[in-house]
N, C-alpha and C. Protein backbone atom coordinates (compact mmCIF):
# COMPACT_ATOMS: atom_id res chain seq x y z
N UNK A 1 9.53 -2.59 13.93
CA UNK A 1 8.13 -2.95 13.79
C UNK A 1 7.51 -2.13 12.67
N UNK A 2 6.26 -2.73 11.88
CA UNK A 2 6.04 -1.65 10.87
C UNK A 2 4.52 -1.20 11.38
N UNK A 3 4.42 0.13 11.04
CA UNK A 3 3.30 0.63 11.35
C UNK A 3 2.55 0.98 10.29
N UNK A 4 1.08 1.35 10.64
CA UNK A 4 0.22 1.74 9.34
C UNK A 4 -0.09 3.38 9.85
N UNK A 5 -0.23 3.61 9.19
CA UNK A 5 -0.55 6.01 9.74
C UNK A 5 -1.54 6.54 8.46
N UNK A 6 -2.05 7.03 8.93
CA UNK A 6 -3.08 7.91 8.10
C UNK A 6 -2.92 9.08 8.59
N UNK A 7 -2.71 10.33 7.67
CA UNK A 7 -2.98 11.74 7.68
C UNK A 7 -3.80 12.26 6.68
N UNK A 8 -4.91 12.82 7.40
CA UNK A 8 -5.94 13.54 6.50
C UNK A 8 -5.13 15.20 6.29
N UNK A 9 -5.06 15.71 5.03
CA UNK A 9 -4.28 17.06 5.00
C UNK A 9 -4.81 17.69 4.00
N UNK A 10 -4.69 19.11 4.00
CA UNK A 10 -5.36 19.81 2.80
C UNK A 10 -4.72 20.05 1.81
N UNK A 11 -5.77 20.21 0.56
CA UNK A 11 -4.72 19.88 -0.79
C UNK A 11 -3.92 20.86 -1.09
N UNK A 12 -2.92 20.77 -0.91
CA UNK A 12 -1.88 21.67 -1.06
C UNK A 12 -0.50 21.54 -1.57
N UNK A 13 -0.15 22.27 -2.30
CA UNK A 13 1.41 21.99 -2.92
C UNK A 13 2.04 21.91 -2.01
N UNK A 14 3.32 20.59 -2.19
CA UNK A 14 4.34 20.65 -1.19
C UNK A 14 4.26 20.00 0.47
N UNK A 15 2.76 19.38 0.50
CA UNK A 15 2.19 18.59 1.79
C UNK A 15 2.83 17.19 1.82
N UNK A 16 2.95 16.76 0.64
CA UNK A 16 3.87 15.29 0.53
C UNK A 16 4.97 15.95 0.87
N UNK A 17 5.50 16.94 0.55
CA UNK A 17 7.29 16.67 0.68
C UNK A 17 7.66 16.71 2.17
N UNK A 18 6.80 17.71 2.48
CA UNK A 18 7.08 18.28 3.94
C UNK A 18 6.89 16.89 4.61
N UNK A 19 5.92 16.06 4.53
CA UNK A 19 5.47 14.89 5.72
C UNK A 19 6.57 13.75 5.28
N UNK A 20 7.39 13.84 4.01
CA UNK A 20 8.14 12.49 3.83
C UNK A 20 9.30 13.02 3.93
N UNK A 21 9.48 14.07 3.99
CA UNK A 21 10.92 15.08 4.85
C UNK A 21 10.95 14.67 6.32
N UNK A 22 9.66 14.60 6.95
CA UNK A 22 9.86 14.65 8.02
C UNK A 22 10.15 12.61 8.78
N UNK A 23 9.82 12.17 7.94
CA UNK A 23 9.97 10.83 8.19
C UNK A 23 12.19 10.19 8.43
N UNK A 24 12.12 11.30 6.91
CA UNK A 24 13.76 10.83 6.35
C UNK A 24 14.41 11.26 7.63
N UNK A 25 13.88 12.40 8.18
CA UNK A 25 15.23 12.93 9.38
C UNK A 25 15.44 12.43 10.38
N UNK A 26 13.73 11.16 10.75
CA UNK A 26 13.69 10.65 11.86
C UNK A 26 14.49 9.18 11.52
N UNK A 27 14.54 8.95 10.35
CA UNK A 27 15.22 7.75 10.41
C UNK A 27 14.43 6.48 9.62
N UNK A 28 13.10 7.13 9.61
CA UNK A 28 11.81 5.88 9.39
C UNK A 28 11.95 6.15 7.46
N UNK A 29 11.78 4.67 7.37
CA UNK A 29 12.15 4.42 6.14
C UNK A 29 10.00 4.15 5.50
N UNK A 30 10.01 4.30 4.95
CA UNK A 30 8.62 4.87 4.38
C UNK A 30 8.33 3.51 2.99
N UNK A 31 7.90 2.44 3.70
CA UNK A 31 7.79 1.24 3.23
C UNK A 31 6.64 0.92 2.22
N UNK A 32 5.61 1.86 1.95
CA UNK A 32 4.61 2.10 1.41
C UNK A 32 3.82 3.52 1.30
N UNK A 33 3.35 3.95 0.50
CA UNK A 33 2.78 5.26 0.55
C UNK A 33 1.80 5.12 -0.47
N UNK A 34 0.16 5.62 -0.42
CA UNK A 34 -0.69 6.31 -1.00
C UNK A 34 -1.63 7.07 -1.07
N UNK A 35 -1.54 8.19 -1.98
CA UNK A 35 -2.17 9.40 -1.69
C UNK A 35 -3.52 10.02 -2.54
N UNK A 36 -4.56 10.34 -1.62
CA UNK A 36 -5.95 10.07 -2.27
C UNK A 36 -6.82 11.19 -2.32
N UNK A 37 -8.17 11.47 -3.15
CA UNK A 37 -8.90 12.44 -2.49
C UNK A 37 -9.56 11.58 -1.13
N UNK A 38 -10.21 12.32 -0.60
CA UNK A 38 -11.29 11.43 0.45
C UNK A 38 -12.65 12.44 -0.22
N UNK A 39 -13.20 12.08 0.95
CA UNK A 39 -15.27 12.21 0.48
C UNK A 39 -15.47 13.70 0.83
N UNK A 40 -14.43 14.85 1.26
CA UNK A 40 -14.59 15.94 1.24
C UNK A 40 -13.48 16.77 -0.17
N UNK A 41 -13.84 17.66 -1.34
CA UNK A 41 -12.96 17.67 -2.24
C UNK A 41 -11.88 18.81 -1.99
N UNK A 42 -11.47 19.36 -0.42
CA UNK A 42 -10.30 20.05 0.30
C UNK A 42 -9.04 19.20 0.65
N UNK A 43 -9.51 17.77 1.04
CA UNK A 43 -8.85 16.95 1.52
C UNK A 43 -8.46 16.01 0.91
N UNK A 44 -6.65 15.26 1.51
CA UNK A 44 -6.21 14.01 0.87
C UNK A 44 -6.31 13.07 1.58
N UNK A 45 -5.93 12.21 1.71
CA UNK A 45 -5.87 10.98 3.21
C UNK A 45 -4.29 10.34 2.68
N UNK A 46 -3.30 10.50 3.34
CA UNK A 46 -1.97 10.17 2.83
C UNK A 46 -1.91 8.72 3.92
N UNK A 47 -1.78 7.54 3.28
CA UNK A 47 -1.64 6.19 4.50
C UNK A 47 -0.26 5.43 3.87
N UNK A 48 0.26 5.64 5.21
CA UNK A 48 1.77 5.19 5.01
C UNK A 48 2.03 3.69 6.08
N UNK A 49 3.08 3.01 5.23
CA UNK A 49 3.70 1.64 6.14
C UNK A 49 4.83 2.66 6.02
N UNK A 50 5.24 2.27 7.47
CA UNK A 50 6.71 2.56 8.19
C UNK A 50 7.09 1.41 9.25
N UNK A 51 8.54 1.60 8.61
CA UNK A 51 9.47 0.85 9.95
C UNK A 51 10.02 1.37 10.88
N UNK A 52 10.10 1.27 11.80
CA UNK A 52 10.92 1.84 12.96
C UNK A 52 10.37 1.41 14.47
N UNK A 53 10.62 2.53 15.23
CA UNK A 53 10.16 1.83 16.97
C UNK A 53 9.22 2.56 17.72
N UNK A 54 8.52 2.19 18.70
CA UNK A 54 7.34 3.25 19.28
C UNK A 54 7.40 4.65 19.61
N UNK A 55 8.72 4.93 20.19
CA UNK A 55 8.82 6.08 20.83
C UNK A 55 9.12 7.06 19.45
N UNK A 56 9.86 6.69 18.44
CA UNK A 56 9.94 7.23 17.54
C UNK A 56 8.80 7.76 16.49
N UNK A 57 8.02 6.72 16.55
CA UNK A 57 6.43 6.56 15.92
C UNK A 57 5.81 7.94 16.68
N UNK A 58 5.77 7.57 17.77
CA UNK A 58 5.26 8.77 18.44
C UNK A 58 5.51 10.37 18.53
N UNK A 59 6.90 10.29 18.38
CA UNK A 59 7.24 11.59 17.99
C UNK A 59 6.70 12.24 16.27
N UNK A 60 7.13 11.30 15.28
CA UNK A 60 6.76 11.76 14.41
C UNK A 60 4.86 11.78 14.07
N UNK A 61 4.45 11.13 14.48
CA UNK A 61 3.06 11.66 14.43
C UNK A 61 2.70 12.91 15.60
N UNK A 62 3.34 13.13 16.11
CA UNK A 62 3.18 14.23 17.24
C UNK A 62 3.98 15.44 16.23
N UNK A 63 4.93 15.39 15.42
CA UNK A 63 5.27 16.74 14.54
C UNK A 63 4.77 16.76 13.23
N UNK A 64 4.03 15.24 12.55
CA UNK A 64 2.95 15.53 11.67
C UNK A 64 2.38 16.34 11.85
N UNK A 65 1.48 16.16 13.23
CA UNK A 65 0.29 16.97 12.91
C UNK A 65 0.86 18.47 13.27
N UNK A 66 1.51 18.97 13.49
CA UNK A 66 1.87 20.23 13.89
C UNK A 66 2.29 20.81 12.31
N UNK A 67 2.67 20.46 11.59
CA UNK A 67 2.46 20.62 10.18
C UNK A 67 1.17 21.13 9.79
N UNK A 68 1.70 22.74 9.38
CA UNK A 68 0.24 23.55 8.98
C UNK A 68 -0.96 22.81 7.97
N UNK A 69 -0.88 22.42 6.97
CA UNK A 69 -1.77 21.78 6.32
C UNK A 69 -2.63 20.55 6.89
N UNK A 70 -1.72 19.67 7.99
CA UNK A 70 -2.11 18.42 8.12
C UNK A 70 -3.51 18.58 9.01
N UNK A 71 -4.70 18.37 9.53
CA UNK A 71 -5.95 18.17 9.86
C UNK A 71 -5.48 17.15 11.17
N UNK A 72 -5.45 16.14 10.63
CA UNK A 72 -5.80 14.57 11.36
C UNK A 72 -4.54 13.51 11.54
N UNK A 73 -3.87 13.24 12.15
CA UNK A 73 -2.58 12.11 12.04
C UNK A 73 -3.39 10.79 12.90
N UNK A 74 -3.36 9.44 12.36
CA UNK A 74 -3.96 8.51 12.67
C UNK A 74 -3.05 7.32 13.08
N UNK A 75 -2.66 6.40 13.84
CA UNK A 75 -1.70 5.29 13.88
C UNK A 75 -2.76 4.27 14.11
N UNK A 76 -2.96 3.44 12.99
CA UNK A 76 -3.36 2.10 12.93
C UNK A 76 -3.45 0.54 13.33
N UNK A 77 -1.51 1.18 13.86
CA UNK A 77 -1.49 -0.19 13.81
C UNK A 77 -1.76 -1.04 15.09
N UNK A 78 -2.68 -0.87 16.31
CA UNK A 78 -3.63 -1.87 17.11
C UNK A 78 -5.64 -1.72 16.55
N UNK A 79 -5.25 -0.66 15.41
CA UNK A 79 -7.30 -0.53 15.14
C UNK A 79 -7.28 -2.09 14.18
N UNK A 80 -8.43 -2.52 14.46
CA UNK A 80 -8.94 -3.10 13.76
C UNK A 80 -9.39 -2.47 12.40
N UNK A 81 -8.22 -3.09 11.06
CA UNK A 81 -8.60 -1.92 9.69
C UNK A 81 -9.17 -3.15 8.58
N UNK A 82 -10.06 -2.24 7.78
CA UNK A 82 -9.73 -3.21 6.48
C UNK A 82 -8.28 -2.83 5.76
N UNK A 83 -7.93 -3.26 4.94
CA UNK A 83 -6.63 -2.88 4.27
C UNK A 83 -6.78 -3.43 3.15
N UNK A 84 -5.94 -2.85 1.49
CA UNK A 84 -6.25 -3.65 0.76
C UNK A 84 -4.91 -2.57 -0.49
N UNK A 85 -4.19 -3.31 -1.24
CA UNK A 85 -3.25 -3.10 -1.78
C UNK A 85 -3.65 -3.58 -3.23
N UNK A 86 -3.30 -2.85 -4.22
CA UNK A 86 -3.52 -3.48 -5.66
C UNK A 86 -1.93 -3.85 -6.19
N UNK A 87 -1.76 -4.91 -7.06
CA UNK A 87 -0.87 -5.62 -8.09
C UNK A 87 -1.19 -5.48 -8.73
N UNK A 88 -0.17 -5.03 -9.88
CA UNK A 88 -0.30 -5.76 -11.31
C UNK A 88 1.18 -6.35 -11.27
N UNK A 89 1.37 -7.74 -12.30
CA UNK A 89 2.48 -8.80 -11.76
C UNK A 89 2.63 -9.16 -13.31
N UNK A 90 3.41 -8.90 -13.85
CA UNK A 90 3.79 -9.62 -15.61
C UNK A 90 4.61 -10.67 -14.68
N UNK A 91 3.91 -11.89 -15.57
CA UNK A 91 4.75 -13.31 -15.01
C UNK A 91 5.04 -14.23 -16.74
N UNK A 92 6.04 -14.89 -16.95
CA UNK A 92 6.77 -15.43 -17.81
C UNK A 92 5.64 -16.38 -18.04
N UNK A 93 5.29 -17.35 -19.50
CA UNK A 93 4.84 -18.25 -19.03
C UNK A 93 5.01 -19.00 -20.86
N UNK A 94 4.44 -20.20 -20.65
CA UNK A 94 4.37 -20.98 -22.28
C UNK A 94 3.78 -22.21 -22.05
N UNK A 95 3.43 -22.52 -23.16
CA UNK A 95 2.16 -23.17 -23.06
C UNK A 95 2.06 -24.27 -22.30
N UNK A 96 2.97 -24.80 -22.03
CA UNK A 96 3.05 -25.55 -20.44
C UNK A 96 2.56 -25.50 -19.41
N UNK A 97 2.94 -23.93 -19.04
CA UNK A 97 2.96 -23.03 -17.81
C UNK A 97 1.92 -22.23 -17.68
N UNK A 98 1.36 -21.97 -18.80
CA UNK A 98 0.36 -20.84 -18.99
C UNK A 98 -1.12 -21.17 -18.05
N UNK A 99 -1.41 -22.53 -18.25
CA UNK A 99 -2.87 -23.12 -17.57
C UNK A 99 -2.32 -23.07 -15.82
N UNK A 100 -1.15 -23.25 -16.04
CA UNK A 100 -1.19 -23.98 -14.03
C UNK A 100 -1.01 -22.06 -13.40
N UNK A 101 -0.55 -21.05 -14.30
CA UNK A 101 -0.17 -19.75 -13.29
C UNK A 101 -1.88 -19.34 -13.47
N UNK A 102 -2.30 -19.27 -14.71
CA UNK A 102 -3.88 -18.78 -14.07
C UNK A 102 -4.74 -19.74 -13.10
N UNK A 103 -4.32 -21.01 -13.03
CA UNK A 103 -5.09 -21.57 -11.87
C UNK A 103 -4.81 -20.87 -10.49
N UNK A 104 -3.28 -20.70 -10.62
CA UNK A 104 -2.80 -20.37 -9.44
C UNK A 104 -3.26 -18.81 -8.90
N UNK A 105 -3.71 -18.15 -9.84
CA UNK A 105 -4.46 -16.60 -9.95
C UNK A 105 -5.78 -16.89 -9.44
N UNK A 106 -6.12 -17.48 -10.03
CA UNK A 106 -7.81 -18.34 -9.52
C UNK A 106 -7.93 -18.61 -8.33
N UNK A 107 -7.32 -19.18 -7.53
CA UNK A 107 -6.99 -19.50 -6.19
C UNK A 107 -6.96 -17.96 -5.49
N UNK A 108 -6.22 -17.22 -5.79
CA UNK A 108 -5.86 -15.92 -5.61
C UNK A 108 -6.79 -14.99 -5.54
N UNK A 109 -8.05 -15.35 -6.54
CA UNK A 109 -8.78 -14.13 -7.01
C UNK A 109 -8.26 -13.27 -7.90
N UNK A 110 -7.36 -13.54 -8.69
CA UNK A 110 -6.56 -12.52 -9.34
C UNK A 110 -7.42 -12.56 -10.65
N UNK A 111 -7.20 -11.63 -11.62
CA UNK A 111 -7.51 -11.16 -12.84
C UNK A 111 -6.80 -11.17 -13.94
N UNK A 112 -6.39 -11.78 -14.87
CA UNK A 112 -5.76 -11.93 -15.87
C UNK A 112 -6.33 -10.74 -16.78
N UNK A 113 -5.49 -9.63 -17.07
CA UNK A 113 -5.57 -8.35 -17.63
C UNK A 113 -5.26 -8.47 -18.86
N UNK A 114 -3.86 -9.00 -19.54
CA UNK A 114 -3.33 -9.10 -21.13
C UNK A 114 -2.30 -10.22 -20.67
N UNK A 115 -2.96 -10.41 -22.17
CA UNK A 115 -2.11 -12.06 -22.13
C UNK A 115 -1.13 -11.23 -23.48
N UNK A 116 -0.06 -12.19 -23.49
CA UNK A 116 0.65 -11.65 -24.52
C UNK A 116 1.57 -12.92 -24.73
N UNK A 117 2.51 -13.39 -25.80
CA UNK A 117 2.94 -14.33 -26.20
C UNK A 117 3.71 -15.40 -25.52
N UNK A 118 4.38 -14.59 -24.63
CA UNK A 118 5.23 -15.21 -23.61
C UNK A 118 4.56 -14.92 -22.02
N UNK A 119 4.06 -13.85 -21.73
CA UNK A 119 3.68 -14.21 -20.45
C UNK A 119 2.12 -13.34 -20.25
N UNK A 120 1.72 -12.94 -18.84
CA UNK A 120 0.44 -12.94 -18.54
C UNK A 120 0.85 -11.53 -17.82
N UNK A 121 -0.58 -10.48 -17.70
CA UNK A 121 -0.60 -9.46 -16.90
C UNK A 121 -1.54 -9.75 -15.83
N UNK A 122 -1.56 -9.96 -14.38
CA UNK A 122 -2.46 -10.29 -13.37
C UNK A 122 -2.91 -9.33 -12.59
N UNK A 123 -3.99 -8.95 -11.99
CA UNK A 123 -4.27 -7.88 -11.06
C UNK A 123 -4.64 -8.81 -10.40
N UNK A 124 -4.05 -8.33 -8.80
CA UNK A 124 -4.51 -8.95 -7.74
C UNK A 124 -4.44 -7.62 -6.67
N UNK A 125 -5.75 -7.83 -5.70
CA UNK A 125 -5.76 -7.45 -4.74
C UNK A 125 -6.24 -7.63 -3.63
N UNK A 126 -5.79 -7.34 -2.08
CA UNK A 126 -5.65 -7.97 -1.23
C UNK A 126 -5.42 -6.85 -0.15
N UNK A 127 -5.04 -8.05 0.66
CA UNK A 127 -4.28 -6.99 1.98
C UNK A 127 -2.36 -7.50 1.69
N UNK A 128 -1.45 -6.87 2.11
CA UNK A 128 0.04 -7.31 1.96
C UNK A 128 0.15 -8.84 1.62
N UNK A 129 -0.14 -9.71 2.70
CA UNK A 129 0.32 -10.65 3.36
C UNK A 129 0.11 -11.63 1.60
N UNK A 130 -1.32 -11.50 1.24
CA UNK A 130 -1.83 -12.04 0.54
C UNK A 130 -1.26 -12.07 -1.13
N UNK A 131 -0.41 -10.49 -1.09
CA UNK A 131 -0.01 -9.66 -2.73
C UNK A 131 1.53 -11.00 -2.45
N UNK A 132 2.21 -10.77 -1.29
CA UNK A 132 3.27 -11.24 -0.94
C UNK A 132 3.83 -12.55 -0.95
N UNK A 133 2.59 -13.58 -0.75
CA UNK A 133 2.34 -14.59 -0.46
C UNK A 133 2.13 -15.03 -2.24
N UNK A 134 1.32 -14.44 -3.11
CA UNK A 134 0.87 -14.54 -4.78
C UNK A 134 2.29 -14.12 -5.34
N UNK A 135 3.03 -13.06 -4.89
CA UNK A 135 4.09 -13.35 -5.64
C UNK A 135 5.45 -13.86 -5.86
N UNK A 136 5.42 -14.27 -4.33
CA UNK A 136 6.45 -15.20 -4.45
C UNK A 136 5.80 -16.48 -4.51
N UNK A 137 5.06 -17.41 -5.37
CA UNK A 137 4.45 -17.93 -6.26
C UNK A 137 4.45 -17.80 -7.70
N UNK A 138 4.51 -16.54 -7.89
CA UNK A 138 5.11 -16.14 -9.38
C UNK A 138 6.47 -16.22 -9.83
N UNK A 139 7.06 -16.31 -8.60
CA UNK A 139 8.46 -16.42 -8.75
C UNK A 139 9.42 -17.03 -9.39
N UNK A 140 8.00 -18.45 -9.31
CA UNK A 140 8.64 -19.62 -9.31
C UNK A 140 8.95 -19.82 -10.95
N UNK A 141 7.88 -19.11 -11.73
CA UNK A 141 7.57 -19.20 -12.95
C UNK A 141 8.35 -17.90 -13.77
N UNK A 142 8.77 -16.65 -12.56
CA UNK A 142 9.80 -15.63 -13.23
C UNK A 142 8.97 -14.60 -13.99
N UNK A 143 9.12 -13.67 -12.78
CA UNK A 143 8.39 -12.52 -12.65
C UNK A 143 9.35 -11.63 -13.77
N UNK A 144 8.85 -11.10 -14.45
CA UNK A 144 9.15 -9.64 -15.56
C UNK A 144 9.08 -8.62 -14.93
N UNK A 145 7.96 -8.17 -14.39
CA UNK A 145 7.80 -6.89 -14.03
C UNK A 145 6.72 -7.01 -12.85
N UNK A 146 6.48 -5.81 -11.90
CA UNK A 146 6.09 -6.52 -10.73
C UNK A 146 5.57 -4.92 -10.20
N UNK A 147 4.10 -4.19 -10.16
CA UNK A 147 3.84 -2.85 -9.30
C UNK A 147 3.34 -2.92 -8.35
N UNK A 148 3.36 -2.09 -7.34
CA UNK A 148 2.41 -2.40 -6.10
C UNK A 148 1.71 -1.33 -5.87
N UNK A 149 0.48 -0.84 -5.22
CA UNK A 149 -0.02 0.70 -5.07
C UNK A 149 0.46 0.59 -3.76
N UNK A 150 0.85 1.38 -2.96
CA UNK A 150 0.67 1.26 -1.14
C UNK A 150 -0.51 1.22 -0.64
N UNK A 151 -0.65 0.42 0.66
CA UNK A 151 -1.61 -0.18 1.56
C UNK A 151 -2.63 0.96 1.12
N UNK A 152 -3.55 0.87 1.36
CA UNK A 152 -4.64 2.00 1.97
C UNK A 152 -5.53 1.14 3.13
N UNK A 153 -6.22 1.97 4.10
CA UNK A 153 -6.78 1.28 5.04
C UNK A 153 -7.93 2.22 5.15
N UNK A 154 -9.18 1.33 6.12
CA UNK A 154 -10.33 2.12 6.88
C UNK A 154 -10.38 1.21 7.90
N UNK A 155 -10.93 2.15 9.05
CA UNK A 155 -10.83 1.31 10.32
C UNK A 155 -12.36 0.67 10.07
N UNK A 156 -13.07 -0.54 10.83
CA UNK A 156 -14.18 -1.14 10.90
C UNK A 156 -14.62 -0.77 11.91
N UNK A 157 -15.78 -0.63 11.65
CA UNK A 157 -16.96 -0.16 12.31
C UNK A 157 -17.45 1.27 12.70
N UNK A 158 -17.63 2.14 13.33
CA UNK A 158 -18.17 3.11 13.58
C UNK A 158 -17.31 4.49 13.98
N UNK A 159 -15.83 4.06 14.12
CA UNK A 159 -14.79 4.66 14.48
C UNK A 159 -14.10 5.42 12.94
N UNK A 160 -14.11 6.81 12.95
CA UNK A 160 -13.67 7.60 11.90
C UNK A 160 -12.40 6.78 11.57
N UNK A 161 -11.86 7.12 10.34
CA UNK A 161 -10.64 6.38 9.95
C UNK A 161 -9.77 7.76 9.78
């Protein structure tokens, strides 16, 4: 199952290694990661997709937070979150092709960034389902090059994230 996790931690050298050390030993493969200031300038907010199973989930957010730097360990995945992931997607294209992939961006909400002779630079952003769904759509037309940022999330409504 994949989960979403937030750890708020203080800025400190060596706080990524220690928390994605501690993932590798459990087994959980670390499917997304990004790492931010938040609205205090001591603190990061590190929000990770992971795969693996509950009991395991549980342990490792139970030795997150025991990790001197870490503040806050969060598991997401029953809160109600916003979520939202950025693309950028170089897709192939010619003058054929060129009108129907920005329609298909249009549909998307996407952003056509640099156009260049043969193909297009797109920013799109979303939640997963949506980046996932746009690029295997691009596919079709033969993706070049392809980045993703990892998820970031906030929970809705009145509940700290």
């Amino acid at each position: 199952m994949k989960y979403t996790i937030s750890a708020l931690v203080e800025i400190k050298t060596g706080v990524l290694t220690r928390s994605a050390a501690l993932f590798a030993r459990r087994g959980f493969n670390i499917d997304s990661l990004a790492v931010s200031e938040t609205e205090s300038p001591q603190v990061s907010r590190m929000t990770l997709t992971v795969t693996g199973d509950d009991r395991v989930l549980e342990q490792i957010c139970h030795q997150l937070e025991k990790l001197v730097d870490v503040i806050k360990v969060l598991d997401h995945t029953r809160d109600v979150i916003v979520e939202r992931e950025l693309c950028l997607i170089k897709v192939k294209v010619n003058r054929r092709t060129r009108h129907e992939v920005v329609q298909i961006a249009n549909i998307f909400r996407g952003e056509v960034v640099d156009v260049g002779p043969g193909n297009l630079i797109i920013e799109l952003t979303g939640d997963t389902e949506k980046i996932d769904a746009f690029a295997q759509l691009m596919a079709e037309h033969g993706i070049e090059e392809l980045v993703r940022t990892g998820k970031i999330v906030l929970v809705r409504g009145m509940q700290p994230t």
